[in-house]
C-alpha atoms as a PDB file:
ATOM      1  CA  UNK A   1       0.000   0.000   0.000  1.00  0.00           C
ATOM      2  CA  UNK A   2       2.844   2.278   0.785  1.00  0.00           C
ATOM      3  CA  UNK A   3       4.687   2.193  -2.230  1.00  0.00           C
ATOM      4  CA  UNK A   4       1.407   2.545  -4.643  1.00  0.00           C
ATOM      5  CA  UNK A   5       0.115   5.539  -2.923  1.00  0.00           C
ATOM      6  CA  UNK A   6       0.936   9.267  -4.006  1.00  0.00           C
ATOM      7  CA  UNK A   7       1.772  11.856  -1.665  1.00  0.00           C
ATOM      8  CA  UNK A   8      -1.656  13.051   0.096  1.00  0.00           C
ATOM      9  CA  UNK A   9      -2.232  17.037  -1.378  1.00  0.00           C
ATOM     10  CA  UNK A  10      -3.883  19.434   0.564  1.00  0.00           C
ATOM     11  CA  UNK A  11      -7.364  18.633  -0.469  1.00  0.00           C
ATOM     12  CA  UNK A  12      -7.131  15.412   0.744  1.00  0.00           C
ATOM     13  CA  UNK A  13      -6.896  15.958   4.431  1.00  0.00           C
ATOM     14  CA  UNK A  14      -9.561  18.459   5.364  1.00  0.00           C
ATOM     15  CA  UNK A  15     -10.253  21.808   5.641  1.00  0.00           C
ATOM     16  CA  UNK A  16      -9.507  24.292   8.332  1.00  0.00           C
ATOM     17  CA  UNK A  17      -9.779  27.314   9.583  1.00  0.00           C
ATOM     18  CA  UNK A  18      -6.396  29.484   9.732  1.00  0.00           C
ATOM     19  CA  UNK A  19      -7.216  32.205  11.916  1.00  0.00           C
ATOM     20  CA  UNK A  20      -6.063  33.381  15.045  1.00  0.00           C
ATOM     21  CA  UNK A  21      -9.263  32.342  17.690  1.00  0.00           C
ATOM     22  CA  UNK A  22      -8.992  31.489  21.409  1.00  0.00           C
ATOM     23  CA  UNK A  23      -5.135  32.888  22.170  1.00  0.00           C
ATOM     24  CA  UNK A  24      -5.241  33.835  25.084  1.00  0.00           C
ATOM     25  CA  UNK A  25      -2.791  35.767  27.506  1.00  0.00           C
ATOM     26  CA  UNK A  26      -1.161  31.987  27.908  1.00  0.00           C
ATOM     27  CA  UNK A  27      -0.389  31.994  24.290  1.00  0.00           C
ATOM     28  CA  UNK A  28       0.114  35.263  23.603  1.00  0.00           C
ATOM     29  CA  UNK A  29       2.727  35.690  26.402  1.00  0.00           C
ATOM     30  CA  UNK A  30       2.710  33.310  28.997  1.00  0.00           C
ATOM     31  CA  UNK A  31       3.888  30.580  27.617  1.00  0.00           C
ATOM     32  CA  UNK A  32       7.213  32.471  26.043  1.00  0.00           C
ATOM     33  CA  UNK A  33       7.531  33.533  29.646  1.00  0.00           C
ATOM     34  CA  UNK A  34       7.429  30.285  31.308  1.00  0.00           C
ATOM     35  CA  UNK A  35       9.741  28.834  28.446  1.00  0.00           C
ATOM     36  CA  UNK A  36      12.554  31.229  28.989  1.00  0.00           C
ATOM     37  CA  UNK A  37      12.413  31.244  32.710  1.00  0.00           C
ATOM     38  CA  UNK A  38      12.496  26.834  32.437  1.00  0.00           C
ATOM     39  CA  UNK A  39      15.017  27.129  29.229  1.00  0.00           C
ATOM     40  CA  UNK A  40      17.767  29.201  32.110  1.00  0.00           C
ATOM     41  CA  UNK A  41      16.984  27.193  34.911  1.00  0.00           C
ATOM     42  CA  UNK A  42      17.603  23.690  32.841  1.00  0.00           C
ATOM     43  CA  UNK A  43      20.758  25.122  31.003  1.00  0.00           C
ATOM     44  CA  UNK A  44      21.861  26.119  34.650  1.00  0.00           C
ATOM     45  CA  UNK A  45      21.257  22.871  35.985  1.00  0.00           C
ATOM     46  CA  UNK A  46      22.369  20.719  33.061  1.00  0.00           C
ATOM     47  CA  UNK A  47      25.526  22.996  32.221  1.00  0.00           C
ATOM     48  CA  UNK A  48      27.646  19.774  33.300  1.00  0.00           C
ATOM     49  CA  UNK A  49      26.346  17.256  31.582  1.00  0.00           C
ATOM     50  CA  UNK A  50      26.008  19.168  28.569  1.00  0.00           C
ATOM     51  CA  UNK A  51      30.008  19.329  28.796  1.00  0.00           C
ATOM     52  CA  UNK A  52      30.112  15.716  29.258  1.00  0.00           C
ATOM     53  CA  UNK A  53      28.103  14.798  26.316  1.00  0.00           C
ATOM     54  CA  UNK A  54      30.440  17.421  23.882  1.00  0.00           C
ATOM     55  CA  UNK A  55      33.123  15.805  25.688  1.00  0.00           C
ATOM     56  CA  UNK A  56      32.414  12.074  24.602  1.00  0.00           C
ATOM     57  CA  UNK A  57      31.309  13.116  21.194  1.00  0.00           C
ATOM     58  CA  UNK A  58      34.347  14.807  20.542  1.00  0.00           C
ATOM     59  CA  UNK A  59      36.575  11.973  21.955  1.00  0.00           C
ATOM     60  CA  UNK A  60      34.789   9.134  19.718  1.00  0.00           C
ATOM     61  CA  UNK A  61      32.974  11.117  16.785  1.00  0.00           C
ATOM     62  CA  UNK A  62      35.241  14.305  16.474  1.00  0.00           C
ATOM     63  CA  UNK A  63      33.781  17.941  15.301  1.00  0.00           C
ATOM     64  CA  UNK A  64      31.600  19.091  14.239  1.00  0.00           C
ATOM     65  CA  UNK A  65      29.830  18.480  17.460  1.00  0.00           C
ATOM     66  CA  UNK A  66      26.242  20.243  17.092  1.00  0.00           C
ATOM     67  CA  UNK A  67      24.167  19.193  14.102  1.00  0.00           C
ATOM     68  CA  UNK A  68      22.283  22.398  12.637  1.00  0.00           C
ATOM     69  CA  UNK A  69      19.255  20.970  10.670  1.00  0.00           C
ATOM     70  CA  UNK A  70      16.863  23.712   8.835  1.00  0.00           C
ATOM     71  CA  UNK A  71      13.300  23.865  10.057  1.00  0.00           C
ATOM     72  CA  UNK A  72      10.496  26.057   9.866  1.00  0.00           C
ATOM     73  CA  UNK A  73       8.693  28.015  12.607  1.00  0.00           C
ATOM     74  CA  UNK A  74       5.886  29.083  10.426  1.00  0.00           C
ATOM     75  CA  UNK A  75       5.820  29.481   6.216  1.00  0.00           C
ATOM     76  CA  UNK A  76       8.541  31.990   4.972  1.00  0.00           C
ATOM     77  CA  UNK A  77      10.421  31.646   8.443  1.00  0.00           C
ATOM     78  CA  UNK A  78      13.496  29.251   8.393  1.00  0.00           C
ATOM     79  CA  UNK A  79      15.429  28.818  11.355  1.00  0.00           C
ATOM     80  CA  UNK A  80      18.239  26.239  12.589  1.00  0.00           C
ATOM     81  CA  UNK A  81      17.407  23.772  14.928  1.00  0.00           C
ATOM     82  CA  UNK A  82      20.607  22.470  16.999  1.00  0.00           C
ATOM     83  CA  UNK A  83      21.445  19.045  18.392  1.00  0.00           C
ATOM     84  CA  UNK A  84      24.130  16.690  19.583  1.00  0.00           C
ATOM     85  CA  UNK A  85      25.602  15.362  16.387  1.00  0.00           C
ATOM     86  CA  UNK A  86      24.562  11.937  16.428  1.00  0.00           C
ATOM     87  CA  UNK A  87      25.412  10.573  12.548  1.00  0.00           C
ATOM     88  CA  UNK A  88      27.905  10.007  10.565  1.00  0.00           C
ATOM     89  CA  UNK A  89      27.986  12.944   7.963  1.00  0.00           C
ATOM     90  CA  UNK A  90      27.044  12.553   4.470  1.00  0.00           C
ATOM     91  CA  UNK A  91      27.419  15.020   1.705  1.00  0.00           C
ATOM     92  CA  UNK A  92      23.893  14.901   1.033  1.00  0.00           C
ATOM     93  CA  UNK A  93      21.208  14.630   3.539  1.00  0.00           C
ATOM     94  CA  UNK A  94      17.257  15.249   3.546  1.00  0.00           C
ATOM     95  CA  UNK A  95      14.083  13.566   4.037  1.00  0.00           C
ATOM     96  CA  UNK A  96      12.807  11.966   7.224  1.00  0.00           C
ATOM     97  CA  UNK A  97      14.629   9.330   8.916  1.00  0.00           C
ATOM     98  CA  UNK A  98      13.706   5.256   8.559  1.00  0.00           C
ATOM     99  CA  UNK A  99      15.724   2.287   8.721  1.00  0.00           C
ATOM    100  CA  UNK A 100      18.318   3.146   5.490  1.00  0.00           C
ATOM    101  CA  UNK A 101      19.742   6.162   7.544  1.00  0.00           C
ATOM    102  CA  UNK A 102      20.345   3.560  11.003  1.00  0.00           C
ATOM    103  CA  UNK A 103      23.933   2.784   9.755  1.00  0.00           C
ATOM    104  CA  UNK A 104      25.057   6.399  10.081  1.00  0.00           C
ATOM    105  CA  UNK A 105      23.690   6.442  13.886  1.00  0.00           C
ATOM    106  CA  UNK A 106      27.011   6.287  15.795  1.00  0.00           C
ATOM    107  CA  UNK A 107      27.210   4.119  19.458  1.00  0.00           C
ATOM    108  CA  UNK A 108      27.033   7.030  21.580  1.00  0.00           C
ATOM    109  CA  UNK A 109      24.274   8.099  18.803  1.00  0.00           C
ATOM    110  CA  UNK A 110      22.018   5.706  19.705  1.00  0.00           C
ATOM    111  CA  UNK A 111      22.063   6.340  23.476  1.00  0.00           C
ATOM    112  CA  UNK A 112      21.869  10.229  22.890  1.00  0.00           C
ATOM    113  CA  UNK A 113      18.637   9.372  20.857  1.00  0.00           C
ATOM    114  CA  UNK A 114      16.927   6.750  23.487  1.00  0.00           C
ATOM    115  CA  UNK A 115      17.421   8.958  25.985  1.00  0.00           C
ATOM    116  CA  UNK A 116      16.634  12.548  23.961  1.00  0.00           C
ATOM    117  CA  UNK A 117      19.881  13.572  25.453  1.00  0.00           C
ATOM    118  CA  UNK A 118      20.745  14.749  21.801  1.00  0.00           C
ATOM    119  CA  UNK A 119      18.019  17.510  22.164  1.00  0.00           C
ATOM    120  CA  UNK A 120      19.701  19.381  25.081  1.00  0.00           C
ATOM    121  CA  UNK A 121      21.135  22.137  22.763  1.00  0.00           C
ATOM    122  CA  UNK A 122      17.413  22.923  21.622  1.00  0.00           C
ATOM    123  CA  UNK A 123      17.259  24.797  24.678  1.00  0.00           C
ATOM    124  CA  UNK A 124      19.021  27.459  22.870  1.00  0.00           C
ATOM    125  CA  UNK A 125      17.023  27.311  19.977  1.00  0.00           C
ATOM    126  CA  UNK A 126      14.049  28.447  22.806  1.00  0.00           C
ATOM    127  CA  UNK A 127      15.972  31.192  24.217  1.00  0.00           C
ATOM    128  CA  UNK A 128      16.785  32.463  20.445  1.00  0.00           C
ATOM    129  CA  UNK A 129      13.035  31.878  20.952  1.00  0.00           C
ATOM    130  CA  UNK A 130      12.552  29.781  17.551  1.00  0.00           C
ATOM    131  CA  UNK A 131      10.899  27.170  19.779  1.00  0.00           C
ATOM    132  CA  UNK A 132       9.577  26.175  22.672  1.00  0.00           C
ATOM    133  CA  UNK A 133       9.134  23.292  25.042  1.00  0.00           C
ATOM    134  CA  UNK A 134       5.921  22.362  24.410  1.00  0.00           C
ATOM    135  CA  UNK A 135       4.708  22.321  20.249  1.00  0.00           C
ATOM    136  CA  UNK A 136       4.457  20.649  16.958  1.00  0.00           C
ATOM    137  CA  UNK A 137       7.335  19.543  16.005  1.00  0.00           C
ATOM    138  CA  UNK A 138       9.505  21.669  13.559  1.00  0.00           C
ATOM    139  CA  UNK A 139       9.293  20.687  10.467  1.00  0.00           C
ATOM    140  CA  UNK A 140      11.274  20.701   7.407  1.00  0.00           C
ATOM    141  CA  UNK A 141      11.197  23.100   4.661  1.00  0.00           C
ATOM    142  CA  UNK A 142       9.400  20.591   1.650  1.00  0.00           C
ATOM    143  CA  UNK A 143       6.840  19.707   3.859  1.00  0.00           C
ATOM    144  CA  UNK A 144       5.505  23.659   4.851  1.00  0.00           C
ATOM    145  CA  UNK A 145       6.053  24.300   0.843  1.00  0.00           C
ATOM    146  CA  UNK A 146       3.548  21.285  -0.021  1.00  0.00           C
ATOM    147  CA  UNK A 147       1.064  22.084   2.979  1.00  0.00           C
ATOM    148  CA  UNK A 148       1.398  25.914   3.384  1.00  0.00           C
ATOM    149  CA  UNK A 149      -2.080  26.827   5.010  1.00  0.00           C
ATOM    150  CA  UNK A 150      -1.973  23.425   6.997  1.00  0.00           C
ATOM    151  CA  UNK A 151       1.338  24.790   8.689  1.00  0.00           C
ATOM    152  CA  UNK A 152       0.288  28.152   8.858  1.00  0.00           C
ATOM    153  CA  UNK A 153      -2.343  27.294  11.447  1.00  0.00           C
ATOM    154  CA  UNK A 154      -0.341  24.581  12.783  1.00  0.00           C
ATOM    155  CA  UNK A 155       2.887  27.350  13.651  1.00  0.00           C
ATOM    156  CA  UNK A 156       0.956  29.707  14.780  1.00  0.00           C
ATOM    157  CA  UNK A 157       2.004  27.725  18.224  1.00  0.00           C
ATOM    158  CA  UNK A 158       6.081  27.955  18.143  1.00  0.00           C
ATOM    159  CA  UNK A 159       7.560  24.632  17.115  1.00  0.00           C
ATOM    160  CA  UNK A 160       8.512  22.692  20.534  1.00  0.00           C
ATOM    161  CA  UNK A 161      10.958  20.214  21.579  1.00  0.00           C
ATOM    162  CA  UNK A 162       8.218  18.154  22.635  1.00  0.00           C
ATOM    163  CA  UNK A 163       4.681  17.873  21.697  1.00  0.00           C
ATOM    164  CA  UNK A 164       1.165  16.059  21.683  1.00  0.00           C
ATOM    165  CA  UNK A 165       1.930  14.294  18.863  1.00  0.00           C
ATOM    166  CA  UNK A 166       5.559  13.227  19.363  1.00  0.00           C
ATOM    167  CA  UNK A 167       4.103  12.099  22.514  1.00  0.00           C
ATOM    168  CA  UNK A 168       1.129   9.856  21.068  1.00  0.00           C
ATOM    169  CA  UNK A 169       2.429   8.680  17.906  1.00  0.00           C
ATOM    170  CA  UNK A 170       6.389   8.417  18.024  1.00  0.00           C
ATOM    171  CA  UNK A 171       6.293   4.932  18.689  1.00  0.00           C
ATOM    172  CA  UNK A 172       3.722   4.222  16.151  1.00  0.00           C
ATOM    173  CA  UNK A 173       5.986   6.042  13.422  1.00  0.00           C
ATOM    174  CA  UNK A 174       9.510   4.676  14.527  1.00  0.00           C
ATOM    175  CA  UNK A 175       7.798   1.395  13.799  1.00  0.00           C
ATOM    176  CA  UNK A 176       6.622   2.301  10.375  1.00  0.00           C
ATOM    177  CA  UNK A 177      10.282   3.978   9.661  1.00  0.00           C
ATOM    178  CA  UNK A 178      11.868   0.811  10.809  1.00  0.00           C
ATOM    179  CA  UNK A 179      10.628  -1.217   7.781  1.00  0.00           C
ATOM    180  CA  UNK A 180      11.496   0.913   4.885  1.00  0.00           C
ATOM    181  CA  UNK A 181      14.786   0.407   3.631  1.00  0.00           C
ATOM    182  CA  UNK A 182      15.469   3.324   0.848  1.00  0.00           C
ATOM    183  CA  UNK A 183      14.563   6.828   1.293  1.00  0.00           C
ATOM    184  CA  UNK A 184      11.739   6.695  -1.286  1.00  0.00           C
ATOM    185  CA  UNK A 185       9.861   4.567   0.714  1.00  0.00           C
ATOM    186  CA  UNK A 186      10.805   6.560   3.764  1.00  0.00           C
ATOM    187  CA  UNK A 187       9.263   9.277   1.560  1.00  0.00           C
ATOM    188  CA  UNK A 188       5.769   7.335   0.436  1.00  0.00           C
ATOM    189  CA  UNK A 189       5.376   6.286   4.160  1.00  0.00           C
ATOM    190  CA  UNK A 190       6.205   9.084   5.732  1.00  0.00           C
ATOM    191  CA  UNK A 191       3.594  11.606   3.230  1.00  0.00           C
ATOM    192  CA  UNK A 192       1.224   8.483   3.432  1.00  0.00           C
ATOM    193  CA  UNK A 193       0.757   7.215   6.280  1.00  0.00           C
ATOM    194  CA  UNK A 194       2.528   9.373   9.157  1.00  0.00           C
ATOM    195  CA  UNK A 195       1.967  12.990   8.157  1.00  0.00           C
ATOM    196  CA  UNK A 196      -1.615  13.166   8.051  1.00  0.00           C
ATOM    197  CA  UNK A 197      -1.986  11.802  11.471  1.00  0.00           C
ATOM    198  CA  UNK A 198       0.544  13.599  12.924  1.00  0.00           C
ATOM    199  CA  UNK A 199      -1.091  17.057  11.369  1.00  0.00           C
ATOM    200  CA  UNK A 200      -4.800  15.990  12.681  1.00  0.00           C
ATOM    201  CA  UNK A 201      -2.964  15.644  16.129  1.00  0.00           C
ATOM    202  CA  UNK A 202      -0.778  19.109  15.914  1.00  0.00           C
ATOM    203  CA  UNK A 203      -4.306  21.101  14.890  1.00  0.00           C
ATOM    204  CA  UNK A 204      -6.297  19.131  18.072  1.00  0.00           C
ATOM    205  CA  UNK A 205      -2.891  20.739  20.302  1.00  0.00           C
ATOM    206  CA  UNK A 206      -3.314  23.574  18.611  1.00  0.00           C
ATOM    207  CA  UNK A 207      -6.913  24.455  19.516  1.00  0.00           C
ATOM    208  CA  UNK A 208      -6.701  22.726  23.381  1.00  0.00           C
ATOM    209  CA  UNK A 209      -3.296  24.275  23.848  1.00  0.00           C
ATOM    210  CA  UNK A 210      -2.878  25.456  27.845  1.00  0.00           C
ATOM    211  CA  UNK A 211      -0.642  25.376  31.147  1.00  0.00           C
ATOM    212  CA  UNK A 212      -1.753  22.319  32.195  1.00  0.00           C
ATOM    213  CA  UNK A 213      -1.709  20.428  29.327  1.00  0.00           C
ATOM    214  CA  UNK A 214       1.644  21.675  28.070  1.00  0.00           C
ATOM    215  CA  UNK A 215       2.652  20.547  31.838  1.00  0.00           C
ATOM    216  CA  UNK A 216       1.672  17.572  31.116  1.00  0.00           C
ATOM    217  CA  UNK A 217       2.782  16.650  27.870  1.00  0.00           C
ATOM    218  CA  UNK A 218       6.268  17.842  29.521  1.00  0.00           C
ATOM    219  CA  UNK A 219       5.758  15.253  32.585  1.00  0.00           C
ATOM    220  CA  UNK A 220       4.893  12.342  29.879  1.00  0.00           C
ATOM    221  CA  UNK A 221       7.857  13.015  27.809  1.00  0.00           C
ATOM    222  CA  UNK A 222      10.384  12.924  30.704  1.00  0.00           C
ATOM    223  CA  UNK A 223       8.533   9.423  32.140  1.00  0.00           C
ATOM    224  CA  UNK A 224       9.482   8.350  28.274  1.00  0.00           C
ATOM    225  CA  UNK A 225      12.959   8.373  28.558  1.00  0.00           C
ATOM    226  CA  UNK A 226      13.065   6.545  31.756  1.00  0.00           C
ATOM    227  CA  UNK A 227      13.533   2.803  31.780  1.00  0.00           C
ATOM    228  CA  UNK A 228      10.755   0.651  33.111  1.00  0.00           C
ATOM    229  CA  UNK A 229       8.273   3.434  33.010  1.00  0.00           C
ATOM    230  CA  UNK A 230       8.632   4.022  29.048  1.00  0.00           C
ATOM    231  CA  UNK A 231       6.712   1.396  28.292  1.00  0.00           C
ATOM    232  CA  UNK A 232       2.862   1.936  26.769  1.00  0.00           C
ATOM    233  CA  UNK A 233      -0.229   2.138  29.847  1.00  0.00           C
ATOM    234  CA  UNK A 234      -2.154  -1.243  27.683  1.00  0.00           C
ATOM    235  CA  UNK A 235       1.094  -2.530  27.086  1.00  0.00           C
ATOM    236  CA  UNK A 236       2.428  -2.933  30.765  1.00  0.00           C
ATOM    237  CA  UNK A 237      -1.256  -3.915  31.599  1.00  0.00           C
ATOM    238  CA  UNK A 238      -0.836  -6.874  29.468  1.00  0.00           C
ATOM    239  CA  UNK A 239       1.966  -7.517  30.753  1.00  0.00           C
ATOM    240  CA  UNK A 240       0.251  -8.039  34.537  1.00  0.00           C
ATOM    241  CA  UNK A 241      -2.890  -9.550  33.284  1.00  0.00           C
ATOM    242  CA  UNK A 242      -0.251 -12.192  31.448  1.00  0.00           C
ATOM    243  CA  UNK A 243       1.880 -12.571  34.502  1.00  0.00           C
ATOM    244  CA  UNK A 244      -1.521 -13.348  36.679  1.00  0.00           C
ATOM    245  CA  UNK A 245      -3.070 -16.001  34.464  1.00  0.00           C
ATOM    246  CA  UNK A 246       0.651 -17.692  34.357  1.00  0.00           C
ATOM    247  CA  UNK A 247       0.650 -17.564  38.082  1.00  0.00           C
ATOM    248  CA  UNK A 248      -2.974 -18.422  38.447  1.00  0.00           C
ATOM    249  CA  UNK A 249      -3.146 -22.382  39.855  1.00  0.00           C
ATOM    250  CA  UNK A 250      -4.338 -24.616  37.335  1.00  0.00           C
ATOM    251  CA  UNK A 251      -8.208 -26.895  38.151  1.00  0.00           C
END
């Protein structure tokens, strides 16, 4: 199914409504507020092992140490987005990420990723203030230029480093990344199968956006990244009910 169907166009989604309704003071300034008053606090806090981490990459993977990707924080407004270097550099590089990109993931790579550690430098990017902590997810140039009204009600919120749908459907897209093997069908799938979700859940953010919920969101994605408690709510449930008909005595 993935590799027969075209790129979903505009039309194909749904229609929305672009304008401005229901920002509040939390959007209009609260929000920035509370981001750069967390953004010094954490950089404070985490000034060591942000040394640490440039200090191992630079011991096994050498410079350059930050990776500088170009996103968009709303249509006509590029910025850089910074994090740990994690690859191996190519000349060319583009596209979203699935399983023909994993041998370029370095050792220490793949422990930066599990554990987001890669991200810390992002906390820059929120004091620059081309982001914040809570938001959709910035993306990449092609995909504001095919969807242009989509993303321009989408980033009216700034891009964030986390968000409602990184939080519900990350899992659910690493798997679908994990089986295609060339970037075109990282391409189809991605345009196919991932991006329309993903949009549906940045516009429901988008219109329910508040304190408590970016809070929360914030609260889920640090639970994510520990072991044992990253695990799916139905998933570890299964687990137990498993466990308790195996231990169950047997008429």
């Amino acid at each position: 199914m993935v590799k027969r169907q075209e790129a979903l166009s505009e039309s194909d989604l749904w229609y929305i409504d672009a304008d401005k309704r229901g920002h509040g003071f939390y959007r209009r300034t609260g929000k920035r507020m509370m981001d750069v008053a967390l953004a010094v606090f954490m950089i404070a806090v985490l000034v060591l092992p942000l040394i640490i981490v440039a200090g191992l990459l630079l011991l096994t993977q050498g410079r350059p140490l930050i990776y500088s990707g170009k996103r968009m924080k709303a249509p006509g407004q590029p910025f850089f987005q910074y994090k740990f270097r994690t690859m191996v550099r190519v000349d060319e590089d583009g596209g979203a990420t699935g399983a023909h990109k994993n041998w370029r993931i370095t050792r220490l790579g793949g422990v930066l990723r599990r554990t987001r550690l890669d991200e810390l430098p992002q906390l820059f990017n929120i004091l620059m203030g081309d982001m914040s902590f809570v938001g959709p997810r910035p993306p990449l140039p092609e995909y504001v230029e095919r969807f242009p009204s989509l993303y321009a009600a989408i980033l009216t919120t700034p891009p964030g480093v986390t968000g409602l749908a990184t939080l519900i459907y990350h899992r659910h897209e690493d798997r679908i990344m994990a089986n295609c093997k060339t970037a075109e069908e990282t391409d189809r799938a991605y345009y196919a199968r991932c991006l329309p979700t993903k949009l549906r859940i940045e516009l429901v953010y988008r219109r329910t956006a508040s304190p408590v919920l970016d809070l929360w969101i914030m609260w889920k994605t640090v639970l994510a990244v520990i072991p044992g408690l990253d695990r799916p709510r139905k998933k570890r449930s299964r687990d137990v009910s498993r466990r308790s008909l195996e231990s169950a005595p047997s008429k």
